[in-house]
Protein backbone atom coordinates (compact mmCIF):
# COMPACT_ATOMS: atom_id res chain seq x y z
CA UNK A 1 -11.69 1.84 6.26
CA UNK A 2 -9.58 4.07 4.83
CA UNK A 3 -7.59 4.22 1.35
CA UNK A 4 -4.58 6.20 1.37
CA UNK A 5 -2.88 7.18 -2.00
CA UNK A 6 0.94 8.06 -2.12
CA UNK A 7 1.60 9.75 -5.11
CA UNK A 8 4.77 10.07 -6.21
CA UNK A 9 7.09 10.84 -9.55
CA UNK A 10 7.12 7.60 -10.93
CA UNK A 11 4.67 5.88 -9.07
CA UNK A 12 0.99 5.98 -7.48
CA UNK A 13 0.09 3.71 -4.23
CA UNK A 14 -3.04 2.84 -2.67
CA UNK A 15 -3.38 1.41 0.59
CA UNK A 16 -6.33 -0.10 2.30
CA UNK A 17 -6.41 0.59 5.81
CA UNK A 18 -8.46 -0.16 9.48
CA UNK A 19 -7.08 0.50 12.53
CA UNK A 20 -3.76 0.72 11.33
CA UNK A 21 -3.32 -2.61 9.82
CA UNK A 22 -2.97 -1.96 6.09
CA UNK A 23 -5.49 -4.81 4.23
CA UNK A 24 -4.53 -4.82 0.80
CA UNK A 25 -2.37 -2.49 -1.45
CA UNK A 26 -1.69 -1.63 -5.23
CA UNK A 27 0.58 -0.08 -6.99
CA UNK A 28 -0.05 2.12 -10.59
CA UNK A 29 3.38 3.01 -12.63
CA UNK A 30 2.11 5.93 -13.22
CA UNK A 31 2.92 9.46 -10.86
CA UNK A 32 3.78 12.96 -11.66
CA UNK A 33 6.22 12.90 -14.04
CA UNK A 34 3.35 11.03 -16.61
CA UNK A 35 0.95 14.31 -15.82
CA UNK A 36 3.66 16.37 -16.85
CA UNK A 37 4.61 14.65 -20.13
CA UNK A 38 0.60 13.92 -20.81
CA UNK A 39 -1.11 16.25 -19.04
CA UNK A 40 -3.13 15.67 -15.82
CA UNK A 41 -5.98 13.43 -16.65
CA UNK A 42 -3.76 10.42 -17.16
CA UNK A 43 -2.89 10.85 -13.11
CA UNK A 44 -6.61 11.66 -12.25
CA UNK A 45 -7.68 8.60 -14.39
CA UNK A 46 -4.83 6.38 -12.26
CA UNK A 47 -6.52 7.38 -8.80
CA UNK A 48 -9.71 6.66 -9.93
CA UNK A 49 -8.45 3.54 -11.08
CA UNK A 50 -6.95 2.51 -8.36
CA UNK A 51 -9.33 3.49 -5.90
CA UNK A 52 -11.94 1.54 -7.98
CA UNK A 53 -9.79 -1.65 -8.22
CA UNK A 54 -8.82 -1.69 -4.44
CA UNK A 55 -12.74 -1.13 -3.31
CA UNK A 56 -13.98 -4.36 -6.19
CA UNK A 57 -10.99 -6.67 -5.09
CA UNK A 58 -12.15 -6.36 -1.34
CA UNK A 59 -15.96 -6.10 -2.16
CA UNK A 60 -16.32 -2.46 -0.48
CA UNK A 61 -18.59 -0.07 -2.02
CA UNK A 62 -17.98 3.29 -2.91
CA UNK A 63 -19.16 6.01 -0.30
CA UNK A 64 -18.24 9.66 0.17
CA UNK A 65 -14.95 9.84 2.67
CA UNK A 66 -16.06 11.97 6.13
CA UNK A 67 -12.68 13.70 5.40
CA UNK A 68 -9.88 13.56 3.44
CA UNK A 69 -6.55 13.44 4.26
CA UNK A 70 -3.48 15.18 2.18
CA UNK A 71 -0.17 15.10 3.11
């Protein structure tokens, strides 16, 4: 499995993904533009977040990634 997280201005997106088929997604209202106007940790706490709620809703547990991936 693999989450990907699309970060964006406005917006932060996680993705929950196996062999290319994409098994559940989320979506925060929260991007760039908040860690601007309130400093990063408001973006760090949306990822981890995120990553949390995607990994509970599909009964995954948290591991270390073999690599990540940033685009």
């Amino acid at each position: 499995m693999i989450i990907a997280v699309d970060g964006g201005m406005t917006n932060t997106r996680f993705a929950l993904v196996e062999a290319g088929r994409v098994f559940d997604r989320i979506k925060y209202q929260i991007g760039v533009r908040d860690s601007i106007n309130s400093g990063r940790q408001v973006l760090e706490k949306a990822v981890r977040d995120g990553i949390s709620e995607l990994l509970g809703r599909n009964t995954l547990e948290p591991r270390c990634p073999e690599f990540p991936i940033c685009r």
